[in-house]
Every structure is written in C-alpha cells, then in structure tokens.
N, C-alpha and C. Protein backbone atom coordinates (compact mmCIF):
# COMPACT_ATOMS: atom_id res chain seq x y z
N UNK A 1 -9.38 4.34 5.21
CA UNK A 1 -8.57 5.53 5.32
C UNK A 1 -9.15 6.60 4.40
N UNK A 2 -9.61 7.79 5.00
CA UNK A 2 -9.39 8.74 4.11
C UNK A 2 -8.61 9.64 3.22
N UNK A 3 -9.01 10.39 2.16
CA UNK A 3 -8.34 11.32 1.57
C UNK A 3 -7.70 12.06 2.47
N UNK A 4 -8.04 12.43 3.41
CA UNK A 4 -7.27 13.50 4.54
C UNK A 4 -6.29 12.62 4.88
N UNK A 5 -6.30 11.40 5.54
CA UNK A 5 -5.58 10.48 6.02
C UNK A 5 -4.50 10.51 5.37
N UNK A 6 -4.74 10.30 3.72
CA UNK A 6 -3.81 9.46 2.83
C UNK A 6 -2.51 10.33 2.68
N UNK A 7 -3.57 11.63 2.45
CA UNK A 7 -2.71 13.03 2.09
C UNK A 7 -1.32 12.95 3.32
N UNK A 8 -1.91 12.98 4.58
CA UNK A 8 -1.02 13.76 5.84
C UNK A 8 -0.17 12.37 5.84
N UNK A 9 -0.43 11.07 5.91
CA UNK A 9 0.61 9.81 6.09
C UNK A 9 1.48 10.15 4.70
N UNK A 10 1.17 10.54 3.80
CA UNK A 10 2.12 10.61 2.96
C UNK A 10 3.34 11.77 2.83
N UNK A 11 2.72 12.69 3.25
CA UNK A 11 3.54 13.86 3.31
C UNK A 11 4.12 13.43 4.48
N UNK A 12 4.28 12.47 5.74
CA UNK A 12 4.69 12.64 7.01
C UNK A 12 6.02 10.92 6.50
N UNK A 13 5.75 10.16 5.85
CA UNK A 13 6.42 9.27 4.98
C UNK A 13 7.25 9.93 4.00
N UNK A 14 7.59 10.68 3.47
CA UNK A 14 7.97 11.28 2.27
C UNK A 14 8.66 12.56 2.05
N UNK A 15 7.82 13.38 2.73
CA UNK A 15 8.94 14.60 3.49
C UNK A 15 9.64 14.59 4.23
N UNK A 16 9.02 13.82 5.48
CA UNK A 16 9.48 14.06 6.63
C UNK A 16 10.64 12.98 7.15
N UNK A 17 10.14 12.02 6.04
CA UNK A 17 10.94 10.49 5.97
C UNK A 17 10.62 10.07 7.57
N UNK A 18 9.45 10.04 7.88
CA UNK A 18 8.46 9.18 9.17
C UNK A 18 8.36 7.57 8.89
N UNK A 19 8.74 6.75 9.64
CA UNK A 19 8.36 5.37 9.12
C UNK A 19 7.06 5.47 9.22
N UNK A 20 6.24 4.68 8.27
CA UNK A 20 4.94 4.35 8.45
C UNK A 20 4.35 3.74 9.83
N UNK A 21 5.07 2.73 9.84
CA UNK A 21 4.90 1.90 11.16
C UNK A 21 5.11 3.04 12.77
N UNK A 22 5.65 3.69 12.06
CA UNK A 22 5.42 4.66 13.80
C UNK A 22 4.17 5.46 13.81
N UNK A 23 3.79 5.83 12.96
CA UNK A 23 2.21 6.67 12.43
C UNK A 23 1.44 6.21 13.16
N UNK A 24 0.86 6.17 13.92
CA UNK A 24 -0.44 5.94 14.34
C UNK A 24 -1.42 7.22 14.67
N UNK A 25 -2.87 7.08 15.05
CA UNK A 25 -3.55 7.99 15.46
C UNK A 25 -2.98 9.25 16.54
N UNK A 26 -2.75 8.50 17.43
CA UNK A 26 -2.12 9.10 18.58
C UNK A 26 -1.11 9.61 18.81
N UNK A 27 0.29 8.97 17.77
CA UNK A 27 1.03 9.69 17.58
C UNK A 27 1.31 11.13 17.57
N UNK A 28 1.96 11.91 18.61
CA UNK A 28 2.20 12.94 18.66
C UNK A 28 3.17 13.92 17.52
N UNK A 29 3.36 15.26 17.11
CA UNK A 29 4.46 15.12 16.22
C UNK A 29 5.89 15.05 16.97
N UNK A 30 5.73 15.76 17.78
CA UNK A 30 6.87 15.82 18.97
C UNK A 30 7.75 14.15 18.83
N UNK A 31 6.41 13.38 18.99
CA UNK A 31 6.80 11.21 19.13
C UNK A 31 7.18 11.14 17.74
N UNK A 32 6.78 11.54 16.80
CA UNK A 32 7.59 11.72 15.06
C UNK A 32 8.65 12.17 14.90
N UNK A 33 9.29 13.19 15.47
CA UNK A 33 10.24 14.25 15.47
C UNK A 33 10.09 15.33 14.45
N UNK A 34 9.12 15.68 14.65
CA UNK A 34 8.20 16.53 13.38
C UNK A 34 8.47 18.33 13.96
N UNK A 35 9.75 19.04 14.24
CA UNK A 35 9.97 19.90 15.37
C UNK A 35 9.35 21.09 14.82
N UNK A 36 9.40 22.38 14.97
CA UNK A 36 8.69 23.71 14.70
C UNK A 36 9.11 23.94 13.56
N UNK A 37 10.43 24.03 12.91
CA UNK A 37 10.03 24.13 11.05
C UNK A 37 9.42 23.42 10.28
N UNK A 38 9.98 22.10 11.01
CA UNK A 38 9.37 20.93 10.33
C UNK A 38 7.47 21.01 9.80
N UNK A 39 6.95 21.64 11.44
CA UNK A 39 5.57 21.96 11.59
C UNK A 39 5.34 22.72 10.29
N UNK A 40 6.01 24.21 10.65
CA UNK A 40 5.45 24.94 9.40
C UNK A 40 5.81 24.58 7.98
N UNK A 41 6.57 23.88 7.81
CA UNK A 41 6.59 23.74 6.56
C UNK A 41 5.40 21.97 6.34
N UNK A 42 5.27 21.34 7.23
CA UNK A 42 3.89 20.73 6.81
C UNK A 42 2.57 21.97 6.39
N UNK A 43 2.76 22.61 7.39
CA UNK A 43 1.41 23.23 7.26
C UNK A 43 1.36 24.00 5.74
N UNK A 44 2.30 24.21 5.74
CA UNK A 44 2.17 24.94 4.44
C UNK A 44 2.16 23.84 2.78
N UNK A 45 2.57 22.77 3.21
CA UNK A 45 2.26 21.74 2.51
C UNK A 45 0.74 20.97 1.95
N UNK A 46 0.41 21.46 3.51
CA UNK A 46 -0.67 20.41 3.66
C UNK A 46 -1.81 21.71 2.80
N UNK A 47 -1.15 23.07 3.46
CA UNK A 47 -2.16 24.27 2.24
C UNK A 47 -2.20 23.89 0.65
N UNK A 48 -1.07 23.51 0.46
CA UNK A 48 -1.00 23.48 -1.02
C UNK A 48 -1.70 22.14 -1.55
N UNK A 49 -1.66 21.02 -0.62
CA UNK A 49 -2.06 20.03 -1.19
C UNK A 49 -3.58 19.56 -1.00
N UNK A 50 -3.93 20.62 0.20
CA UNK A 50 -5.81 19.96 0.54
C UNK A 50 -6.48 21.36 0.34
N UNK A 51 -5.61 22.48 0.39
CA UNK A 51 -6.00 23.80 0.09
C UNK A 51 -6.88 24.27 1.22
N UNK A 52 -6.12 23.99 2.85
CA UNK A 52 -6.73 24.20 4.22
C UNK A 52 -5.53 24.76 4.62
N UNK A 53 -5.64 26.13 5.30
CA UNK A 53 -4.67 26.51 5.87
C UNK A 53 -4.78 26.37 7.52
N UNK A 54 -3.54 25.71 8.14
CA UNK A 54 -3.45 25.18 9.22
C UNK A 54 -2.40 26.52 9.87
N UNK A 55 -3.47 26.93 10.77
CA UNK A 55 -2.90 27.90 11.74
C UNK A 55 -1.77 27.41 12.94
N UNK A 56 -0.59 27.87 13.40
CA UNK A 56 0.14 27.49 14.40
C UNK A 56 -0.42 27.09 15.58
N UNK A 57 -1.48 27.38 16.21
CA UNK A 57 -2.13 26.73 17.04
C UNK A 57 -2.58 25.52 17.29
N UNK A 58 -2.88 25.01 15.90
CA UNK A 58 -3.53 23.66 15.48
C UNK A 58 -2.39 22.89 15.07
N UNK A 59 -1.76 23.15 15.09
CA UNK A 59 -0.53 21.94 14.70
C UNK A 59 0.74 22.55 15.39
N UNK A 60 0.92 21.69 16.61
CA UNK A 60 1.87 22.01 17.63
C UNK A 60 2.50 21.13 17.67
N UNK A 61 3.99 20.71 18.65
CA UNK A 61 4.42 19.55 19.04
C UNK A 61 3.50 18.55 19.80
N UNK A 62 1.99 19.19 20.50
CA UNK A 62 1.91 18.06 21.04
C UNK A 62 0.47 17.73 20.18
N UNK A 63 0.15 18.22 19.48
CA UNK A 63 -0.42 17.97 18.13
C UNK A 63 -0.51 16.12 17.74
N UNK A 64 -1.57 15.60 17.93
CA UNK A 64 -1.68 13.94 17.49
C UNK A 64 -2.39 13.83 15.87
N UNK A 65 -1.29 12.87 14.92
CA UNK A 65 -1.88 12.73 14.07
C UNK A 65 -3.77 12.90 13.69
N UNK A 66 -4.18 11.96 14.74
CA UNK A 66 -5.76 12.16 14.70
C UNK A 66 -6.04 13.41 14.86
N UNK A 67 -5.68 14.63 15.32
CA UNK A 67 -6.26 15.85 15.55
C UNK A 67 -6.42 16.80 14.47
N UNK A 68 -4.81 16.32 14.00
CA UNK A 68 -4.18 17.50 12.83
C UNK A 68 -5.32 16.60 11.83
N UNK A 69 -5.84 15.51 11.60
CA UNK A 69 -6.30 14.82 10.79
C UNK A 69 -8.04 15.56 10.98
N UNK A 70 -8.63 15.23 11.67
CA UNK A 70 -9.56 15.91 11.70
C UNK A 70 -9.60 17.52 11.60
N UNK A 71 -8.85 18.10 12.29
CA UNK A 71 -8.69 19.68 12.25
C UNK A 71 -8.67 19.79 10.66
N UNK A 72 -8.33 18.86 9.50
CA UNK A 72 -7.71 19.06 8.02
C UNK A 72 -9.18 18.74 7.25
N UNK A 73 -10.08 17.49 7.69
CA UNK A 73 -10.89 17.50 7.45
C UNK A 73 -12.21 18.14 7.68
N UNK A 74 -12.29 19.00 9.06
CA UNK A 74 -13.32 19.94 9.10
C UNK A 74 -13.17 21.21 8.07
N UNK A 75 -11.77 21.29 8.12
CA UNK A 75 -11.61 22.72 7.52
C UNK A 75 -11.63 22.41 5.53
N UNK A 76 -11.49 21.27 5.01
CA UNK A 76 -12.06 20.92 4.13
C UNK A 76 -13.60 20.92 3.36
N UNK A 77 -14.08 20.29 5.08
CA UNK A 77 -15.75 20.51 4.76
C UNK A 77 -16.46 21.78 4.77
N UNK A 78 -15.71 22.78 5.51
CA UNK A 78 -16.39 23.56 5.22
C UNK A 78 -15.55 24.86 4.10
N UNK A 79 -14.97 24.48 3.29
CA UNK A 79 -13.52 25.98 2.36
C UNK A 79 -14.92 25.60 1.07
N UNK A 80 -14.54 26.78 0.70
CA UNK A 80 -15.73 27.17 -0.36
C UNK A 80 -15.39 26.37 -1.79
N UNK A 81 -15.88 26.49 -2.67
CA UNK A 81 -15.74 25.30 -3.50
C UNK A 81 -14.93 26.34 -4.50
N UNK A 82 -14.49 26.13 -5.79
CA UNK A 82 -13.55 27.08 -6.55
C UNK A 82 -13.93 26.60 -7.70
C-alpha cells in the first residue's frame, strides 16, 4: 500500500466513518456514500494532507477509489517541491 493509499483509506475510515472492509479499488464513492459535500470536503482534506488539489471533475460520485488514488498520486509526482 502506498502513502497515497494510506492517506485516502484513512481519511475515508475516519471522516467519513467508511468501513474498511467496503474499501476496495473499485469502489465507487457513490457505493461508499461519500455524496457531493462529503466530496468536497475530502478534496479539500486530501489538499491539506498530500498538498494536491483535487478539482470537481476528478472526484465525482462515480469516482473509484483506484482513480481518485492515482489522480492523488500523479498530481503528487509532479507539485513542486517547497
């Protein structure tokens, strides 16, 4: 598991109070019950905590863990260093 991984299962366990056991890759957020505030206020979470800002486009209801997961880690690899 990655750092990206660890980050988004935890915030989706903990904020969102997601069982773990429903998490999977594929998991949709919509299949989480993860609804449109819910969204933005991950996204704005996930800014503060990986320091990637996730545009409304990229994290939708039908948005799959694996996507938002990669979409978090490209935009990691490439944010300038500080």
């Amino acid at each position: 598991m990655s750092s990206t991984d660890a980050v988004l299962l935890d915030l989706l366990t903990t904020r969102f109070n997601v069982p773990e056991r429903e998490i999977t890759p594929e998991s949709t957020m919509d299949e989480l019950d993860i609804d449109s505030l819910a969204l933005a206020e991950l996204a704005l979470a996930l800014q503060e905590d990986v320091g990637a800002r996730i545009e409304d486009h990229e994290a939708t209801k039908d948005t799959t863990v694996a996507q938002l997961t990669a979409t978090l880690a490209a935009k990691r690899a490439t944010a300038p260093v500080q």
